[in-house]
Protein backbone atom coordinates (compact mmCIF):
# COMPACT_ATOMS: atom_id res chain seq x y z
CA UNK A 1 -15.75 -17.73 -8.23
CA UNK A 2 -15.30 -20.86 -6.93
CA UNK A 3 -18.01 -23.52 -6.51
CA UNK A 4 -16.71 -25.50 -3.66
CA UNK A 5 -18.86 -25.71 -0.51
CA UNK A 6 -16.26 -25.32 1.84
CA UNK A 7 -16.15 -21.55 3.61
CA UNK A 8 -12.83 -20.70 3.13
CA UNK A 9 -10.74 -20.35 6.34
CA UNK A 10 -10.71 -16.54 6.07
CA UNK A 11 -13.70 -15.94 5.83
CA UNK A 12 -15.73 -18.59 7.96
CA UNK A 13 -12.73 -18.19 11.16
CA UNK A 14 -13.53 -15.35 13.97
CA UNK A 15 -10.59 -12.68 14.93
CA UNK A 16 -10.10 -14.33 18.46
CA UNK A 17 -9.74 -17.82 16.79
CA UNK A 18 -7.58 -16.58 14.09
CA UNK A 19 -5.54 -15.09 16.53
CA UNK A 20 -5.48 -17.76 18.72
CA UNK A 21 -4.25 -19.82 15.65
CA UNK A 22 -1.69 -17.08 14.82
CA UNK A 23 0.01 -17.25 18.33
CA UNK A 24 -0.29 -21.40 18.27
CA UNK A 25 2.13 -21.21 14.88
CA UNK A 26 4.44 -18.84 16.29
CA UNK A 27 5.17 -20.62 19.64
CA UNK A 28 5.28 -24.10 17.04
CA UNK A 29 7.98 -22.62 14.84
CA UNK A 30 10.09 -20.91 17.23
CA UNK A 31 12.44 -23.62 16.66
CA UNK A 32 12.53 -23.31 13.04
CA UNK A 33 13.06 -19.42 13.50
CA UNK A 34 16.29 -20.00 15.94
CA UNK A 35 17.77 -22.83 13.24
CA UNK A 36 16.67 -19.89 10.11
CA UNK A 37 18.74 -17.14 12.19
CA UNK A 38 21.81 -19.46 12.67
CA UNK A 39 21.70 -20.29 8.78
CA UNK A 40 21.54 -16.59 8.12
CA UNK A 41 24.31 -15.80 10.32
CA UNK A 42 27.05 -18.26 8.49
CA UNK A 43 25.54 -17.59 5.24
CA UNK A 44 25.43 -13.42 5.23
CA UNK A 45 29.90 -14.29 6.94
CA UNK A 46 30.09 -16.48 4.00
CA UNK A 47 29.23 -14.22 1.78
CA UNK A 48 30.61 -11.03 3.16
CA UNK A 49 34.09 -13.32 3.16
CA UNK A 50 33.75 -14.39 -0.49
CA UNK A 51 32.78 -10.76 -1.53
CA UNK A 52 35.86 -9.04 0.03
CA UNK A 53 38.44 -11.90 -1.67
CA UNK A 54 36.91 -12.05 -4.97
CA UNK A 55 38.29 -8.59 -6.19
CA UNK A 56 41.97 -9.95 -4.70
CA UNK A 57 41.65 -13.25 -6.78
CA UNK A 58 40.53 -11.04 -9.61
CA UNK A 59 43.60 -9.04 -9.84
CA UNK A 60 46.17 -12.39 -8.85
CA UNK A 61 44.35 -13.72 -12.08
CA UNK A 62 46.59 -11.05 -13.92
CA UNK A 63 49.46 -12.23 -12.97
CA UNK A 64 51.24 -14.92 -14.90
CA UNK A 65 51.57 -18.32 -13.54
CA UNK A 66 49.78 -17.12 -10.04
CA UNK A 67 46.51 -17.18 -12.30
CA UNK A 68 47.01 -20.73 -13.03
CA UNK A 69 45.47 -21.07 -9.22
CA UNK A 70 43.60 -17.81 -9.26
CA UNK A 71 41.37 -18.47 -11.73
CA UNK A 72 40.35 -21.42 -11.34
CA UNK A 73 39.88 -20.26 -7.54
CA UNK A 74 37.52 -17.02 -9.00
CA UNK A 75 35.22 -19.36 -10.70
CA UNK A 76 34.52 -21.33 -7.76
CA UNK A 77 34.01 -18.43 -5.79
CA UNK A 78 32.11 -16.55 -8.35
CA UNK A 79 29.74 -20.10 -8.62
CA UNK A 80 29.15 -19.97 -4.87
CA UNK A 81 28.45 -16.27 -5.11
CA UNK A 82 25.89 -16.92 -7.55
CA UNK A 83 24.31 -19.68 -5.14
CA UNK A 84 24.82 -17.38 -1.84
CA UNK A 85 23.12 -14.31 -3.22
CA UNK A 86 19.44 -16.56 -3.63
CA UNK A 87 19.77 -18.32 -0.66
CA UNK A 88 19.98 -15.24 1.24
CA UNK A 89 16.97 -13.96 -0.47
CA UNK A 90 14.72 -16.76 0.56
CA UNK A 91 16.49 -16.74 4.48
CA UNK A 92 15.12 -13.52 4.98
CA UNK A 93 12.10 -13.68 2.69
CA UNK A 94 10.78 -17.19 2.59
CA UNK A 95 10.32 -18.42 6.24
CA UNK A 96 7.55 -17.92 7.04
CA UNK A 97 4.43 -20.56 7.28
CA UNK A 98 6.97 -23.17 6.95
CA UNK A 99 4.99 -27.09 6.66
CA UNK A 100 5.06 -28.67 9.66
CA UNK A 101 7.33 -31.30 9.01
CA UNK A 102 9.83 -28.67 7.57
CA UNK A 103 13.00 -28.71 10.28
CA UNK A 104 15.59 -26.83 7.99
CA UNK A 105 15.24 -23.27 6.49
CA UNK A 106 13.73 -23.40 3.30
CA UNK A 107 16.28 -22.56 -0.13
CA UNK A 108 16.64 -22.78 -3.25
CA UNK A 109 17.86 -25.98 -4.89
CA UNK A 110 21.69 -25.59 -6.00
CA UNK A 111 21.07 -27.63 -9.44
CA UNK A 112 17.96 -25.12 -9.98
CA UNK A 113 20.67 -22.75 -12.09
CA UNK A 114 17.32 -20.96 -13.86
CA UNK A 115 15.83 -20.02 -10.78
CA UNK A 116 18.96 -19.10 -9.11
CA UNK A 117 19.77 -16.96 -11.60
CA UNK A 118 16.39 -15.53 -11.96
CA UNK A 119 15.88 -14.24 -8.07
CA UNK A 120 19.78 -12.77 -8.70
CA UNK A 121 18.21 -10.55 -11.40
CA UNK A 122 15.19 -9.81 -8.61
CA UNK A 123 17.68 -8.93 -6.22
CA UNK A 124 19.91 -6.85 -8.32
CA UNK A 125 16.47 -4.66 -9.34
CA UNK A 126 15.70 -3.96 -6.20
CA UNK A 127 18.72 -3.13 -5.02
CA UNK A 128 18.66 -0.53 -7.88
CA UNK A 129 15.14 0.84 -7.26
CA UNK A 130 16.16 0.72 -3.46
CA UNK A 131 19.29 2.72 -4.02
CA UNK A 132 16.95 5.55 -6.22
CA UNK A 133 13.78 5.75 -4.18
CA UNK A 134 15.02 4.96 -0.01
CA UNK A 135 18.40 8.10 -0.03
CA UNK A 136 14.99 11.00 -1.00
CA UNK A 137 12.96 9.50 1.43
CA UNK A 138 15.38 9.69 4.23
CA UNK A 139 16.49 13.15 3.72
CA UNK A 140 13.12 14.06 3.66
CA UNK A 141 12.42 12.99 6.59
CA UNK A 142 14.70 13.73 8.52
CA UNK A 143 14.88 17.48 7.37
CA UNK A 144 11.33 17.40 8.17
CA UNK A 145 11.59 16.39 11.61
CA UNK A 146 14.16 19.16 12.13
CA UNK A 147 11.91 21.84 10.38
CA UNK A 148 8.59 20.37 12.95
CA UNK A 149 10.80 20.91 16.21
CA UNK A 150 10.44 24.48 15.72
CA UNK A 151 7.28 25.10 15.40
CA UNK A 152 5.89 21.70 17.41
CA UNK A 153 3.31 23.45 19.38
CA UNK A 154 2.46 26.06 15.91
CA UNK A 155 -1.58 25.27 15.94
CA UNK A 156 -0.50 26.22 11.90
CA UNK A 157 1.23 22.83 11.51
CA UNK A 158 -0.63 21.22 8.27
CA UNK A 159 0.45 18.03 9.72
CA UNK A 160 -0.64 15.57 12.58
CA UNK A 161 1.34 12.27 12.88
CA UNK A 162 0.55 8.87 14.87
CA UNK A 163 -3.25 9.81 15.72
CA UNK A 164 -5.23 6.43 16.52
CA UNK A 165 -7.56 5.17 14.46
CA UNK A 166 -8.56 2.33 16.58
CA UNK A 167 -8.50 2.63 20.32
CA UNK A 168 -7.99 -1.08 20.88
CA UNK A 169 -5.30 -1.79 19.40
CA UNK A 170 -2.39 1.08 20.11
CA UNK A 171 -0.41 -0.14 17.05
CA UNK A 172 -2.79 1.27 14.32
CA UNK A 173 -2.26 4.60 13.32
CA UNK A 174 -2.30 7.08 10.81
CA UNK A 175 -1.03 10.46 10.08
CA UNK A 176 -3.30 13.52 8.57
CA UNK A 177 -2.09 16.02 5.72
CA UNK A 178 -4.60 19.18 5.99
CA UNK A 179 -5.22 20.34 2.91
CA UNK A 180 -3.50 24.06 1.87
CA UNK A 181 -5.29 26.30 0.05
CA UNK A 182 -3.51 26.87 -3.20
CA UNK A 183 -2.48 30.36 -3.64
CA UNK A 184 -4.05 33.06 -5.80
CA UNK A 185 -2.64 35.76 -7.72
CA UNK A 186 -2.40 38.94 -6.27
CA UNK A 187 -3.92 37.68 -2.94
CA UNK A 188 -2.60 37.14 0.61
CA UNK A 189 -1.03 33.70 1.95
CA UNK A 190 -4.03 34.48 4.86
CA UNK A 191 -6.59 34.91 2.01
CA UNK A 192 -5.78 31.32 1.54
CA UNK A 193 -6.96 29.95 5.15
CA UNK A 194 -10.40 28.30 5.90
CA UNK A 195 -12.49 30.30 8.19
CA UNK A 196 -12.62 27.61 10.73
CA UNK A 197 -8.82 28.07 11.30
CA UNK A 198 -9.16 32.15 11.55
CA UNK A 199 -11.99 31.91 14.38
CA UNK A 200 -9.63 29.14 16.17
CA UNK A 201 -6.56 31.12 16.14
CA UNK A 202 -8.73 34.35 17.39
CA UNK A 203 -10.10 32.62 20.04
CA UNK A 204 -6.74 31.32 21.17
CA UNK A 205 -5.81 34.91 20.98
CA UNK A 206 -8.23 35.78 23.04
CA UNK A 207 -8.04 33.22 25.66
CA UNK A 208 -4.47 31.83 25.99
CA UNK A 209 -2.53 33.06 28.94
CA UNK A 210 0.94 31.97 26.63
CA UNK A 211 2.27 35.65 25.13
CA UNK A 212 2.63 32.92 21.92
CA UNK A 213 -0.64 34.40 20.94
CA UNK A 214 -0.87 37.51 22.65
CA UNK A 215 -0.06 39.00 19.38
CA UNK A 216 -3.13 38.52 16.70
CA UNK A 217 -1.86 36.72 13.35
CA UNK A 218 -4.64 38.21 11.39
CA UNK A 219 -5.56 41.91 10.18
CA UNK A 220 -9.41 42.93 10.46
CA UNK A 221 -9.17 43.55 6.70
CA UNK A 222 -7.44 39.53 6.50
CA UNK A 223 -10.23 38.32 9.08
CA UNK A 224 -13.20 40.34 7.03
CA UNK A 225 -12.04 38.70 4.00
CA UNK A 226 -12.47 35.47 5.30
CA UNK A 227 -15.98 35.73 7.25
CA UNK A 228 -17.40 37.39 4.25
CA UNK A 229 -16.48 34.16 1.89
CA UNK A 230 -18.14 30.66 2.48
CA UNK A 231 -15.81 27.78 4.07
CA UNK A 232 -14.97 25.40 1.41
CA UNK A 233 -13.97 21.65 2.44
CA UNK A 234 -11.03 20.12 1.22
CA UNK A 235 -11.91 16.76 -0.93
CA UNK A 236 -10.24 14.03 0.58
CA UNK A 237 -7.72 11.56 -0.39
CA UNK A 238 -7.40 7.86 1.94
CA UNK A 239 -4.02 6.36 0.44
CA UNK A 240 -3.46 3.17 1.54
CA UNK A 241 0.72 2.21 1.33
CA UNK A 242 1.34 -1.69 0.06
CA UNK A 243 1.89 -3.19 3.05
CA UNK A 244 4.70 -5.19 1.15
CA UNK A 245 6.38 -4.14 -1.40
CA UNK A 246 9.14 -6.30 -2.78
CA UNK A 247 11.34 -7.19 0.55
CA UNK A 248 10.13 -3.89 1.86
CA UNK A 249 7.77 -4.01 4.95
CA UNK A 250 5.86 -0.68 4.36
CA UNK A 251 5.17 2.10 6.61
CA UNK A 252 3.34 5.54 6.46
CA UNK A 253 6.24 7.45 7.04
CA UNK A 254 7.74 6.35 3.68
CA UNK A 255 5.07 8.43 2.08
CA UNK A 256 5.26 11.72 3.64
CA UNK A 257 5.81 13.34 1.04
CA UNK A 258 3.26 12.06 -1.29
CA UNK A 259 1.16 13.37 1.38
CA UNK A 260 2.34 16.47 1.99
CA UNK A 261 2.94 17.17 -2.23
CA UNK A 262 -1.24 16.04 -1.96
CA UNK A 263 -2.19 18.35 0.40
CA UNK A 264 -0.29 21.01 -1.25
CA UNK A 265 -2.57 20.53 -4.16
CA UNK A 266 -5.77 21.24 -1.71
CA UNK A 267 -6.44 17.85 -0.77
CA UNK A 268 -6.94 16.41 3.12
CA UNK A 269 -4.75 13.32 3.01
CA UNK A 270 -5.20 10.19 5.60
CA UNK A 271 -1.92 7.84 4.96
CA UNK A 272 -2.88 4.67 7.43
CA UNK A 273 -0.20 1.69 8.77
CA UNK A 274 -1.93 -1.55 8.24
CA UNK A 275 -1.66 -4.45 9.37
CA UNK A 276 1.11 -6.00 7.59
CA UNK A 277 1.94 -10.17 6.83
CA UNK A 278 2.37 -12.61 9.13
CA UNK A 279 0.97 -10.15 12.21
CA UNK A 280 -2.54 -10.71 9.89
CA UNK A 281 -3.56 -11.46 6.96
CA UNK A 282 -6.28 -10.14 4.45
CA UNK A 283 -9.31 -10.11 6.63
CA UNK A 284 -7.06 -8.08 9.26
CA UNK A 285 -5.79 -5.66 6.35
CA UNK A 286 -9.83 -4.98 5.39
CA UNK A 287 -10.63 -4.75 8.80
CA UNK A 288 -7.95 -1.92 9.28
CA UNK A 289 -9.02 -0.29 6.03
CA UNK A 290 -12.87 -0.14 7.10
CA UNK A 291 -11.86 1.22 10.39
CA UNK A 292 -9.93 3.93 8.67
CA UNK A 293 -12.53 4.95 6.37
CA UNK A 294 -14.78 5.57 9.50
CA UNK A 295 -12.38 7.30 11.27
CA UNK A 296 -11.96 9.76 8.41
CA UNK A 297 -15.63 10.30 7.44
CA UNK A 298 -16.43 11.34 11.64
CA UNK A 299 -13.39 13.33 12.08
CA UNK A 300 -13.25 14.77 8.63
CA UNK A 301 -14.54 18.36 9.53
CA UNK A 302 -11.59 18.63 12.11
CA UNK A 303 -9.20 18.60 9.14
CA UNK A 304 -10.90 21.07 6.54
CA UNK A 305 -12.12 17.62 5.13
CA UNK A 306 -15.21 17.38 2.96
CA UNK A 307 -16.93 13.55 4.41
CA UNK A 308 -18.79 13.62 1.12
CA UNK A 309 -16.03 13.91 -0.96
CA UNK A 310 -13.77 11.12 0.16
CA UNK A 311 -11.38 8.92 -2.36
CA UNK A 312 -10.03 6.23 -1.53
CA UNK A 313 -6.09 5.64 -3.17
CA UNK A 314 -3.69 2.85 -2.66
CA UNK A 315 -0.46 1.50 -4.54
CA UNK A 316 0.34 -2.06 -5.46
CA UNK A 317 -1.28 -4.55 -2.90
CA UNK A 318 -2.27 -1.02 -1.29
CA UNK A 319 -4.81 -0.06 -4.10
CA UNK A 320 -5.73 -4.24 -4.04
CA UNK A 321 -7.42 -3.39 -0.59
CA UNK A 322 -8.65 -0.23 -1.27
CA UNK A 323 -10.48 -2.19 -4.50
CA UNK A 324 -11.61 -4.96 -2.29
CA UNK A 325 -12.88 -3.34 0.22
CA UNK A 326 -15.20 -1.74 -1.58
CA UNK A 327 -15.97 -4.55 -3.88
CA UNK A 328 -16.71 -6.86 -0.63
CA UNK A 329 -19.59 -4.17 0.64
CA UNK A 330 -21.53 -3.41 -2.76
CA UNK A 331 -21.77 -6.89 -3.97
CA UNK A 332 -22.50 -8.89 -0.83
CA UNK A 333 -25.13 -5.71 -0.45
CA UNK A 334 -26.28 -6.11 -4.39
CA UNK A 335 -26.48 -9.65 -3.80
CA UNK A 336 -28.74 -9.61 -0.74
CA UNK A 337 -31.20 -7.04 -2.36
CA UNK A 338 -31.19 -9.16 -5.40
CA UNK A 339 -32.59 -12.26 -2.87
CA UNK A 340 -34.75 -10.19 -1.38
CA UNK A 341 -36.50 -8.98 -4.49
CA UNK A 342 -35.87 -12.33 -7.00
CA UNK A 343 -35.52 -15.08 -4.30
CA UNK A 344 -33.32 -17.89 -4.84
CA UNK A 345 -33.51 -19.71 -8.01
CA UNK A 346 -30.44 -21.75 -7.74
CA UNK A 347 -28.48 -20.37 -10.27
CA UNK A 348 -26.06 -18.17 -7.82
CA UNK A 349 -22.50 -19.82 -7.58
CA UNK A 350 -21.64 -20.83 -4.57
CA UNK A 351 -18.64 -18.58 -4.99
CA UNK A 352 -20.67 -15.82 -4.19
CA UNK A 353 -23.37 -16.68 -1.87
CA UNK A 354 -20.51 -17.65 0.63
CA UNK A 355 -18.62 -14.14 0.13
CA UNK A 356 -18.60 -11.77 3.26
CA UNK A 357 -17.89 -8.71 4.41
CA UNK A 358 -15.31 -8.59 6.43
CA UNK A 359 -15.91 -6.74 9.92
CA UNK A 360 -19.44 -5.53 8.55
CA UNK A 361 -20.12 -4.07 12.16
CA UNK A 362 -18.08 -1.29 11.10
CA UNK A 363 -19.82 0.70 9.02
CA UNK A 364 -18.32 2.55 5.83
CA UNK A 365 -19.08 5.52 3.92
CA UNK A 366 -19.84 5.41 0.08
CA UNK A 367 -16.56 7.14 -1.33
CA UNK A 368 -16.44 9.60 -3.89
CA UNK A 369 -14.23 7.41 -5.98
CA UNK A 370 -11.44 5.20 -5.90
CA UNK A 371 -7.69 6.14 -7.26
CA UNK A 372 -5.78 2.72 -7.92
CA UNK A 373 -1.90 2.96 -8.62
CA UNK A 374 -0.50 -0.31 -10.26
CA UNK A 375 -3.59 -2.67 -8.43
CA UNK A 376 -3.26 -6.21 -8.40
CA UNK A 377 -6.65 -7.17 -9.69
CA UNK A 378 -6.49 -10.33 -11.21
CA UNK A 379 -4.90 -12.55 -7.68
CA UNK A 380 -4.56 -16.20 -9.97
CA UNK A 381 -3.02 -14.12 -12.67
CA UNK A 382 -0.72 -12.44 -10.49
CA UNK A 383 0.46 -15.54 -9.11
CA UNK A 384 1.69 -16.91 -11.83
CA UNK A 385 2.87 -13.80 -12.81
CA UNK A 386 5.45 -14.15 -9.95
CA UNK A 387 6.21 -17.75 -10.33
CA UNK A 388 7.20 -17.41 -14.08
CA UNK A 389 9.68 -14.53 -12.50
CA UNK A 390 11.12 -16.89 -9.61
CA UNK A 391 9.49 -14.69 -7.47
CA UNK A 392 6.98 -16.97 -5.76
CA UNK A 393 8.62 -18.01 -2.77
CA UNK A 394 10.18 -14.61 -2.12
CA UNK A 395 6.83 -12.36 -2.78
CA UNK A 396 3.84 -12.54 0.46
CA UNK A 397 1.39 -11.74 -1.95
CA UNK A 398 0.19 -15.17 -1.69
CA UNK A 399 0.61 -15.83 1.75
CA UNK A 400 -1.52 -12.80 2.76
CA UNK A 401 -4.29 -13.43 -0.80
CA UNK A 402 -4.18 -17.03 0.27
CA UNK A 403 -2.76 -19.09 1.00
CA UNK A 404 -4.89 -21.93 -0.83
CA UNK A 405 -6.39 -21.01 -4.23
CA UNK A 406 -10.05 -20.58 -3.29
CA UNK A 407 -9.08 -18.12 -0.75
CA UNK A 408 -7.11 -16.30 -3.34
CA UNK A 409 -10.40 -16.54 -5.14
CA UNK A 410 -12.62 -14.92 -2.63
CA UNK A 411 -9.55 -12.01 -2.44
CA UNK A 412 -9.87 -10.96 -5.96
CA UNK A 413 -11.63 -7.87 -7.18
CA UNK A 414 -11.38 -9.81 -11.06
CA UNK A 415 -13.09 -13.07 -9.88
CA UNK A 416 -15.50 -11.30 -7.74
CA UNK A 417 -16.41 -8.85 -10.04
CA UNK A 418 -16.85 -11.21 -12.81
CA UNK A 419 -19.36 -13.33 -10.48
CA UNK A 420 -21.34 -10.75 -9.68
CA UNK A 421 -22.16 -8.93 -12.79
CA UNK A 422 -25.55 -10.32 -13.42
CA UNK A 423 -26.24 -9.53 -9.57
CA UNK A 424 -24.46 -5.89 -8.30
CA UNK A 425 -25.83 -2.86 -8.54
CA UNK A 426 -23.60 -0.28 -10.28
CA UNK A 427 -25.64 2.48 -7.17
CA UNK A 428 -23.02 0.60 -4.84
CA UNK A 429 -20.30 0.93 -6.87
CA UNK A 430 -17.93 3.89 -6.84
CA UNK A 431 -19.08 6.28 -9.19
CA UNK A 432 -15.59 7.02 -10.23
CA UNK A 433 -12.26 4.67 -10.83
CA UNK A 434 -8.72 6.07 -12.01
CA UNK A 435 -6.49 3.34 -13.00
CA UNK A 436 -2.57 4.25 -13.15
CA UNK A 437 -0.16 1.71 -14.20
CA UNK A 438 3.18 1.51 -15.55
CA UNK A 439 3.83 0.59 -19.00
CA UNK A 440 7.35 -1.26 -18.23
CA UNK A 441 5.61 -2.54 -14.92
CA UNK A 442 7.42 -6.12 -14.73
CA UNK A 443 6.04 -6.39 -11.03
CA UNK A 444 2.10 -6.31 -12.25
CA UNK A 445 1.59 -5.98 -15.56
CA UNK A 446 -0.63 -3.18 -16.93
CA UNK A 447 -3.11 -5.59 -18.43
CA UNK A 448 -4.78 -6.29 -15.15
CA UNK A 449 -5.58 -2.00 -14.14
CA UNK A 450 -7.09 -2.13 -18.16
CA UNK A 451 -8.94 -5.33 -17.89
CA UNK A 452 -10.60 -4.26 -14.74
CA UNK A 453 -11.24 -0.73 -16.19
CA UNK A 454 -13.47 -2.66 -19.07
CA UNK A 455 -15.14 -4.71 -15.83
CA UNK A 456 -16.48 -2.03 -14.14
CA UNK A 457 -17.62 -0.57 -16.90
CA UNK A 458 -19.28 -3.80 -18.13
CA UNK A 459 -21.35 -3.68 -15.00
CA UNK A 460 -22.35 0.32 -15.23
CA UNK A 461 -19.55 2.39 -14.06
CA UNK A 462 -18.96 4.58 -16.97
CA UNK A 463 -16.64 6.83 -15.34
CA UNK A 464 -13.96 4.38 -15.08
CA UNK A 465 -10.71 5.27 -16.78
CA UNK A 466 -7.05 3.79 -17.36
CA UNK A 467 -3.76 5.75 -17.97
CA UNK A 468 -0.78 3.49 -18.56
CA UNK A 469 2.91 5.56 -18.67
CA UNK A 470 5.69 5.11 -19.51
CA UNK A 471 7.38 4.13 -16.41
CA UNK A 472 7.95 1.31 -13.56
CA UNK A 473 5.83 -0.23 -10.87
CA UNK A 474 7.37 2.12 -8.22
CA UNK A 475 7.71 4.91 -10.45
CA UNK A 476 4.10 5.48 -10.42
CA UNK A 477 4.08 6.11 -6.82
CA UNK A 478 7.03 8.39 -6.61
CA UNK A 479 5.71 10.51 -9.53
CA UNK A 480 3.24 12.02 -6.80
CA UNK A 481 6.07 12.45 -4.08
CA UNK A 482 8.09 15.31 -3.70
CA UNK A 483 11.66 15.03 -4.73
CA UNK A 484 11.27 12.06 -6.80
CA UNK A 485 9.29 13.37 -9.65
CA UNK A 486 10.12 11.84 -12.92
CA UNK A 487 9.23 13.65 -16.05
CA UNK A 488 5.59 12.12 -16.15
CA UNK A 489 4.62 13.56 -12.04
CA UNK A 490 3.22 16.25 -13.70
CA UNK A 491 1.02 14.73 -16.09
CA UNK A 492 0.28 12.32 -13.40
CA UNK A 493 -0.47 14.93 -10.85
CA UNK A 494 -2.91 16.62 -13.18
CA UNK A 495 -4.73 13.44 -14.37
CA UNK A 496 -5.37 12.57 -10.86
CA UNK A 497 -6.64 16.62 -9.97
CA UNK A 498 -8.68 16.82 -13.09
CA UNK A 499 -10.63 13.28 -12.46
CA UNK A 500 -11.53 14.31 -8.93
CA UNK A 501 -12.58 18.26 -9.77
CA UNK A 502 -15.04 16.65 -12.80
């Protein structure tokens, strides 16, 4: 942790002045953003231009003495191709939080030919992973929505969307999975519904003027079955989405189907929208996360939910939050029973006697366990990570973990974990951690989900386990959605049910 007196800016500066600050910088680079959207307009004709008369100099190169011109012309083009393709890139990536004294859009240097050609091999990647993972998602959706219309006011549906999690601000919302009973052999699909449900439909029956459920949709024998067996409560499962991942701004829609595929397994499944970069930053993204977990643990019953059986997932930057926010309420609690009992001796960095929690006034529950999919853990390491990629000025992960370096500090679960160890109390600590990663993850490598794995054990949570596959950073997350399933989903599905039955 860092031992510099100074409170970083996060974490010292309230919500109304942050926001105050937030609305100053937009109103100060307004300029900046009309001159960036001018540059993108002659850059994206530019290239469209050279794209479509490329293949025509290409085949005038076959002809003889024509190519004499031609090919000389093709190289040229090809050269400013090469140069067009980053620049784009950072235009619609890399403008935000420009320096003040910045008047032009921010690119890439045109003698930089390393970097160029490295964010032209980022581009081409996630044009490929794009072209794979968006087409499923889609469809998807929009066969969903066309199923829902039917049955829209069916008090079956398994699914609520857009319910608020925080009344004032309109914006955040989240959708709920129920869970689904999995199915028995040789019993009835209404063997398979929670006794709650049965007494609501009857009673609708029973007091609905709508002939919709005039006619009952259980037998006695189906009804009997149910009353005589004890309501079980689904466990359930909090996944937090990235809220950026690559150039993708993330939303909860995108994951429907994880959370449908979830809650086919038996699990309750809460997929927020965050607050995503530059609306807010890390302090906002906690904020939202806390208020999330509160909403689920007091509305939990409503859903077949168990409150006392909650895990909290995330992917990418996702799981980061889900692994701070929980990090930020047992140590700063460990710490503060620690002074209580042991006093100050002066030997606490100053690192962690200035680390808060962030929004404390809403109050948590203590999860069952946490589920981390490709986490950035390490924030310094992954930094770098991205700058020896030519990703730094195209990735946010700074600009929301930062943006200075002891901010970064006080936003990683590594450095705060490490700080803490002679001081937390392993009680506060989820009981349970399931690191997934990707073996041929090039966006965060798989060292950081095993190196964190050994840290929580270091400080007492033995039940704290790492599976690395086979497989890429997004792959990991599609492996648990429906209609992307690579051949590891099901060994992936069934780690993830077995850690959170034991």
């Amino acid at each position: 942790m860092p031992s510099s007196s100074n409170v970083p800016h996060d974490v010292s500066k309230p919500r109304s002045a942050a926001h105050d600050v937030n609305t100053a910088r937009v109103a100060r680079h307004l300029p900046h953003q009309m001159r960036t959207t001018v540059f993108r307009v002659v850059f994206w004709a530019t290239f469209c231009l050279a794209t479509g008369i490329l293949p025509v100099l290409a085949l005038s190169s076959l002809m003889p003495f024509l190519n004499m011109v031609t090919i000389p012309l093709f190289a040229g083009l090809a050269l400013c191709l090469f140069y067009l393709m980053p620049c784009l890139a950072y235009l619609t990536l890399s403008q935000t939080d420009p320096p003040e004294h910045v008047r032009l859009p921010f690119l890439p240097a045109p003698w930089d030919w390393k970097l160029c050609l490295q964010v032209n091999l980022l581009v081409f990647k996630w044009i490929r992973v794009a072209f794979r993972v968006i087409p499923p998602v889609v469809v998807d959706w929009c066969v969903m929505r066309v199923v829902e219309a039917k049955d829209v006011n069916d008090p079956r549906r398994m699914t609520r969307r857009d319910v608020s999690y925080d009344n004032t601000q309109p914006t955040k919302r989240l959708d709920v999975y129920r869970a689904q009973p999995r199915q028995r052999e040789g019993k009835n699909d209404s063997d398979q519904v929670s006794l709650a449900f049965a007494i609501r439909q009857v009673a609708q029956s029973m007091t609905s003027d709508s002939d919709e459920f005039i006619t009952p949709v259980y037998t006695n024998r189906d009804l009997r079955t149910l009353v005589e067996r004890p309501v079980t409560l689904a466990p359930i499962i909090i996944f937090i989405p990235s809220p950026h991942l690559g150039p993708l701004t993330q939303s909860k829609w995108m994951y429907e189907s994880l959370g449908r595929n979830l809650a086919s397994l038996g699990y309750t499944v809460v997929i927020p929208n965050v607050t995503r970069y530059p609306d807010g930053r890390t302090r906002d993204m906690v904020g939202d996360v806390r208020k999330v977990m509160r909403w689920t643990e007091r509305h939990a019953a409503e859903w077949s939910g168990d409150p006392n059986r909650i895990w909290l997932a995330g992917h990418s930057l996702g799981a980061h939050l889900a692994l701070l926010t929980v990090l930020q309420e047992a140590v700063v609690d460990s710490r503060e029973n620690f002074l209580a009992q042991y006093g100050d001796d002066g030997q606490m960095s100053n690192g962690l006697r200035k680390l808060r929690v962030y929004e404390p006034e809403v109050e948590i529950p203590q999860v069952a366990g946490l589920i981390l999919l490709s986490p950035v853990c390490d924030v310094n390491e992954q930094i770098v990570s991205e700058a020896s990629r030519g990703a730094a000025h195209l990735s946010k992960l700074r600009r929301i973990l930062g943006p200075t370096h002891k901010t970064a500090m006080f936003h990683s679960p590594a450095h705060i974990l490490h700080a803490s160890r002679n001081v937390v109390d392993p009680g506060l600590l989820p009981p349970k951690v399931l690191f997934i990663h990707g073996g041929l993850d090039e966006e965060v490598h798989h060292s950081q989900s095993e190196m964190m794995k050994e840290m929580m054990r270091g400080v007492g949570v033995l039940d704290a386990k790492c599976r690395v596959y086979p497989i890429g950073h997004v792959d990991v997350m599609t492996a648990l959605m429906t209609g992307l399933e690579d051949p590891f989903s099901e060994q992936i599905l069934e780690e993830l049910t077995s850690f959170t039955a034991s």
